[in-house]
Protein backbone atom coordinates (compact mmCIF):
# COMPACT_ATOMS: atom_id res chain seq x y z
CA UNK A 1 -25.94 -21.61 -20.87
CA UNK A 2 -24.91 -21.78 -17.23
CA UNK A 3 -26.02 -19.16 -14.86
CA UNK A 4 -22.60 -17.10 -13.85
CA UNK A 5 -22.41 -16.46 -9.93
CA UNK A 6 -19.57 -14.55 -8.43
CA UNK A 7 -18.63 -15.14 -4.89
CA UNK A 8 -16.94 -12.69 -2.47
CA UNK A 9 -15.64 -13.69 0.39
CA UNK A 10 -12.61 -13.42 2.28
CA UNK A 11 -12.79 -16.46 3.98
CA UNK A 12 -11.37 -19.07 1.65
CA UNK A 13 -13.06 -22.44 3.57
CA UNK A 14 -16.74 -20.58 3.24
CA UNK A 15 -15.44 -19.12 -0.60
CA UNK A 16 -14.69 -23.49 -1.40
CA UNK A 17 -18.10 -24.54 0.39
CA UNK A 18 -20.32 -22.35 -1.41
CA UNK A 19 -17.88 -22.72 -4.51
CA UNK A 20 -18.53 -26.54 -4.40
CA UNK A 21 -22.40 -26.61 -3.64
CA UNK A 22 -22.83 -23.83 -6.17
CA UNK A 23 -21.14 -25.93 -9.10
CA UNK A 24 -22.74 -28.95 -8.04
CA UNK A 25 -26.07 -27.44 -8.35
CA UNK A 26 -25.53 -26.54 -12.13
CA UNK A 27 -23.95 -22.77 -11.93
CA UNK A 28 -20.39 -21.62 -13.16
CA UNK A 29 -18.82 -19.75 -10.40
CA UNK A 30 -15.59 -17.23 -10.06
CA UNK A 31 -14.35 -16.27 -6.42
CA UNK A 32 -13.14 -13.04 -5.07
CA UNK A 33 -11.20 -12.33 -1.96
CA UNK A 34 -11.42 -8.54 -1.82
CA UNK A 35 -13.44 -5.68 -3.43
CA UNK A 36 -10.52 -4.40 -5.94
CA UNK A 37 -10.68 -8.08 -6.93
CA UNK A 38 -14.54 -8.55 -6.75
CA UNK A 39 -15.19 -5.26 -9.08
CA UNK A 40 -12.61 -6.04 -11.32
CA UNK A 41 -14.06 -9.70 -12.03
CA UNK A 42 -17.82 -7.97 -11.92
CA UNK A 43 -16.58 -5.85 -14.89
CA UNK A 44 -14.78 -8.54 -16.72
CA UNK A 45 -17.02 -11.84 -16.17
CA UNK A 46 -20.42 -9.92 -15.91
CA UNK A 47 -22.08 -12.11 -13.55
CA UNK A 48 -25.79 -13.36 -13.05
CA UNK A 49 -25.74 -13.21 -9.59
CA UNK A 50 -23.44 -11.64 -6.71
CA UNK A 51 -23.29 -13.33 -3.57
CA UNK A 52 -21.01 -10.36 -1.65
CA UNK A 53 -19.90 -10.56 2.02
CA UNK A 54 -20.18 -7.42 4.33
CA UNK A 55 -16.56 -7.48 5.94
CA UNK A 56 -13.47 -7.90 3.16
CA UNK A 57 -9.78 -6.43 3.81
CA UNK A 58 -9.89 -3.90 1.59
CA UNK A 59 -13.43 -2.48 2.08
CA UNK A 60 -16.82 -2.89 2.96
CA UNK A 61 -19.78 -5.28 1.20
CA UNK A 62 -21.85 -1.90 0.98
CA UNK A 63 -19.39 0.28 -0.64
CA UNK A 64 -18.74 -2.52 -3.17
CA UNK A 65 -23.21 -2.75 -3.45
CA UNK A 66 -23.48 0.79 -4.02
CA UNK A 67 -21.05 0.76 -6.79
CA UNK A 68 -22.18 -2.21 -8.21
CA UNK A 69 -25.74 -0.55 -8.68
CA UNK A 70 -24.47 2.61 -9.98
CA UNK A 71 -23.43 0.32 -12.88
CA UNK A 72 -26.11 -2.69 -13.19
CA UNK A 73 -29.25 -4.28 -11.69
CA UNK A 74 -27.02 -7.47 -11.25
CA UNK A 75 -28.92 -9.17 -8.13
CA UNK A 76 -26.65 -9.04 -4.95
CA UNK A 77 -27.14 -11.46 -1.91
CA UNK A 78 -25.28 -10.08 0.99
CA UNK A 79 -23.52 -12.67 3.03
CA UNK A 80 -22.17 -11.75 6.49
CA UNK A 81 -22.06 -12.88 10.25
CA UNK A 82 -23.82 -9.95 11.30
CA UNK A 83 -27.65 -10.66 12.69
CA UNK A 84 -28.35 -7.65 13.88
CA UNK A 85 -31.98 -6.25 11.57
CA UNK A 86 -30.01 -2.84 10.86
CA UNK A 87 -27.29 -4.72 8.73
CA UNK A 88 -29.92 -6.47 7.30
CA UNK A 89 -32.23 -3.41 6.60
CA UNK A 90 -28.85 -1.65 5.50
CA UNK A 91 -28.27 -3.91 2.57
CA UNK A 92 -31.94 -4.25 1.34
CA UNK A 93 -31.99 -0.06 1.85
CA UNK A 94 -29.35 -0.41 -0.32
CA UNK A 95 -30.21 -2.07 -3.19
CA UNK A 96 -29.34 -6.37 -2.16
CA UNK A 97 -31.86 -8.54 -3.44
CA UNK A 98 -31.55 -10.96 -0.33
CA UNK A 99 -29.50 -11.59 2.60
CA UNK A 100 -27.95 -14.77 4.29
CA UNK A 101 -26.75 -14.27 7.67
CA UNK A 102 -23.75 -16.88 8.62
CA UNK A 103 -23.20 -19.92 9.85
CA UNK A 104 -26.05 -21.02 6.54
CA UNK A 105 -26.89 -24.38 4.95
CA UNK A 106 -25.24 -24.84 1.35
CA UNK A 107 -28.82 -26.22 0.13
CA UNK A 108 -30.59 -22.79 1.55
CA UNK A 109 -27.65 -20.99 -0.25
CA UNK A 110 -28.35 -22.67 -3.82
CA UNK A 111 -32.39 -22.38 -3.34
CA UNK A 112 -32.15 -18.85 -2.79
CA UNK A 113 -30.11 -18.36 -5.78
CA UNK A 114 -32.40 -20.15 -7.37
CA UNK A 115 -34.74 -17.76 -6.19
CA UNK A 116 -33.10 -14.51 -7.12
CA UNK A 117 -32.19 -15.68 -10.47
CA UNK A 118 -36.39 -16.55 -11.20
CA UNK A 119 -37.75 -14.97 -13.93
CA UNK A 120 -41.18 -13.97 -13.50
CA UNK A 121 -43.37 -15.10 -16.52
CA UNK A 122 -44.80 -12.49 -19.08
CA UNK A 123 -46.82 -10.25 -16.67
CA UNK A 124 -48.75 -8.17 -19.55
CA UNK A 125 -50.27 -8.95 -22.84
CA UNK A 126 -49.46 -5.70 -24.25
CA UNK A 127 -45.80 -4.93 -25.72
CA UNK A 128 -45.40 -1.83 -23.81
CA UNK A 129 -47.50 0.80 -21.21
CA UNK A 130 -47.67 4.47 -21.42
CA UNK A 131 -48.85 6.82 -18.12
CA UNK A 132 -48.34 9.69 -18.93
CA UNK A 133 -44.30 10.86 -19.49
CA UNK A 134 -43.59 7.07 -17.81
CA UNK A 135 -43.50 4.35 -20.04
CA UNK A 136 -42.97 0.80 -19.45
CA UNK A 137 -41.55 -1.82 -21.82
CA UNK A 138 -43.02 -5.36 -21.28
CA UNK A 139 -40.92 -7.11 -23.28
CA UNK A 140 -37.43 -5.56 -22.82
CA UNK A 141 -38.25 -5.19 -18.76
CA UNK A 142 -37.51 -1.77 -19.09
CA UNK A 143 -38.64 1.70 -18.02
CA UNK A 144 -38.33 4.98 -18.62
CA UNK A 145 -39.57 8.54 -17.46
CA UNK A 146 -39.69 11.64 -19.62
CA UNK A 147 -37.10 9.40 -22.49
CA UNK A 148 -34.41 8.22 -19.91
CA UNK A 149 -33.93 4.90 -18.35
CA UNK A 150 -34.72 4.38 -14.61
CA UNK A 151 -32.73 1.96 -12.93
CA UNK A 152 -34.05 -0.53 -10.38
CA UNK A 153 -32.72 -3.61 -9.07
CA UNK A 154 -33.95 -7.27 -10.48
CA UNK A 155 -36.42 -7.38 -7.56
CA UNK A 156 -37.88 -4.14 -7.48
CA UNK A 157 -37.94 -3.84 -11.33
CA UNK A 158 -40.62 -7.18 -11.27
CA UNK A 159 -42.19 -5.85 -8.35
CA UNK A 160 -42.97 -2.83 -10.59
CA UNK A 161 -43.47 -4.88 -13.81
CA UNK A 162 -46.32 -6.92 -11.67
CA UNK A 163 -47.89 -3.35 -10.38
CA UNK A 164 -47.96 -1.59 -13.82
CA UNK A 165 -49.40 -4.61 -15.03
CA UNK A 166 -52.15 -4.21 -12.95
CA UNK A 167 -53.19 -0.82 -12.81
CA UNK A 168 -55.59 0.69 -10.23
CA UNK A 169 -56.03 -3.15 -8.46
CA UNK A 170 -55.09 -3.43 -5.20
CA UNK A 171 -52.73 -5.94 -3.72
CA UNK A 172 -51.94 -6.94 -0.40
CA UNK A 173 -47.85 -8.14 1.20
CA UNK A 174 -48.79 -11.51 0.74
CA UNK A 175 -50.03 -11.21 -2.67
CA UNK A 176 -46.88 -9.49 -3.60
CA UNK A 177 -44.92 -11.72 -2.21
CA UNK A 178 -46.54 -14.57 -3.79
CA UNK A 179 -46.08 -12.98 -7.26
CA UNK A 180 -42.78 -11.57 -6.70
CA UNK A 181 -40.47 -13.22 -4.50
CA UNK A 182 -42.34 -16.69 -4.85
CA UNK A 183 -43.91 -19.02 -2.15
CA UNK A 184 -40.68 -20.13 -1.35
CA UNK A 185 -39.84 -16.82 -0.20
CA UNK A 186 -38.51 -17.20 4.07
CA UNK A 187 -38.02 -13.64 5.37
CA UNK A 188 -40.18 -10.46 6.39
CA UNK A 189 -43.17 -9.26 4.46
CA UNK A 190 -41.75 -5.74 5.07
CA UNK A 191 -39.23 -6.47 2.23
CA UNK A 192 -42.60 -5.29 0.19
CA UNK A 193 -42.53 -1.85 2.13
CA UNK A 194 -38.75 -1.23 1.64
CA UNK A 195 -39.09 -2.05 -2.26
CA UNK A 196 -42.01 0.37 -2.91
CA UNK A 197 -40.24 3.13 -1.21
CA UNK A 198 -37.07 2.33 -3.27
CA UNK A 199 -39.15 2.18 -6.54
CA UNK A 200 -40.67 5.62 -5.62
CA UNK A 201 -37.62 6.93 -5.18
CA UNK A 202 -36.85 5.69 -8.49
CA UNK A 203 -39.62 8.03 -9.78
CA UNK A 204 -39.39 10.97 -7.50
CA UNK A 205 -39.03 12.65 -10.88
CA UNK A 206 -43.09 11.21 -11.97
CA UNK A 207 -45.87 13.79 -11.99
CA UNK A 208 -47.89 13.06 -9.21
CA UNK A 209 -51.08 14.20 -11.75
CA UNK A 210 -49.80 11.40 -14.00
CA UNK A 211 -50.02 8.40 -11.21
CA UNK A 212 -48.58 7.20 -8.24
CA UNK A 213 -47.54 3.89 -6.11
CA UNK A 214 -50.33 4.62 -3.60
CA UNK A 215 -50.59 2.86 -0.24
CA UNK A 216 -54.08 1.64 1.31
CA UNK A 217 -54.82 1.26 5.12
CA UNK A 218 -54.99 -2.14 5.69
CA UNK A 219 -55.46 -2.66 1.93
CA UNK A 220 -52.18 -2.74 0.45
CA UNK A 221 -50.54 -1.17 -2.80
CA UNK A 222 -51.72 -0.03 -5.83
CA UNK A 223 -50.65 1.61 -9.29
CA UNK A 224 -53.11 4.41 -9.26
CA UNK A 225 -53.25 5.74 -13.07
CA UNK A 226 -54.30 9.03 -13.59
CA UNK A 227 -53.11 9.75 -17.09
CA UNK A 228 -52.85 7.05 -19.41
CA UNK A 229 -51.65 7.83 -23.56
């Protein structure tokens, strides 16, 4: 079954370009010109991947984001002309999975789809992982804390999948990056940083006597397991 990949963007010669490299490369694609059109489509197609531009007539690419991950951990690549490191800090902050800053390649566009839309490979051997009132489901890439579900995005979900995984070990950038975002991966190391502080965020509500996503000087990251059932 084809991957689904909704576009949205305004500008109807970009929308066609990536419409055409996108479909060539295997993937069934919608377009949408504005966010009422976008979210409708989003509810109504239920896409595997959102490639969402910044500036649309109606509203802004991070107003449509947030709403987007108030419903789903849909990946999001933000597409937008804007090169400045706050927009792209704003959209990772906020939840995007990757960012491609305009005029881009059509090839780059499809490998880093490709990318987002990678499945990391069973990470545990075990079904499921208990720490505590946090438990982690292996198989159904799902967590919850004290019986209701925690929402993360796609990336930060297998970044935590990969730590949990690996309790009390240690693990530098690179490592993660390896494991998570692949060797492929072209872009800052601190997209690491910005995920671990999203997933704690995630579990502000976790007993620090249970466990923790502790950070290392010069080490790295590590699950650190206090409790375990």
């Amino acid at each position: 079954m084809k991957k689904k990949i909704l576009i949205v963007e305004d500008e109807a010669n970009i929308a066609m370009v990536l419409k055409a490299f996108l479909t060539n490369a295997g993937f069934a694609v919608e377009q949408a010109y504005s966010g009422e059109q976008a979210m409708n489509l989003f509810e109504t197609w239920e896409p595997s991947l959102v490639m969402l531009d910044v500036i649309l007539p109606d509203r802004d690419g991070w107003s449509i984001l947030k709403e987007i991950r108030k419903k789903s951990a849909c990946p999001v690549i933000m597409l937008t002309a804007l090169s400045d490191i706050h927009y792209r800090l704003e959209g990772l902050n906020g939840g995007a999975d990757d960012y491609l800053t305009k005029p881009f390649i059509g090839e780059e566009v499809v490998a880093r789809a490709r990318a987002v839309l990678r499945r990391l490979p069973q990470l545990a051997t075990e079904k499921t992982a208990i720490f505590g009132s946090l438990r982690v489901d292996f198989i159904g890439n799902k967590v919850t804390l004290h019986g209701k579900p925690v929402h993360m995005t796609p990336r930060d979900l297998s970044l935590f999948l990969f730590l949990t995984s690996h309790p009390n070990q240690t693990f530098d950038r690179d490592q993660l990056i390896d494991a998570v975002w692949g060797v492929d991966y072209v872009g800052s190391d601190r997209a690491v940083d910005m995920a671990v502080k999203r997933i704690r965020q995630s579990l502000a509500e976790w007993s620090s006597d249970e466990g923790d996503i502790i950070t290392l000087k010069r080490l790295g990251y590590q699950f650190h397991v206090k409790t375990r059932a």
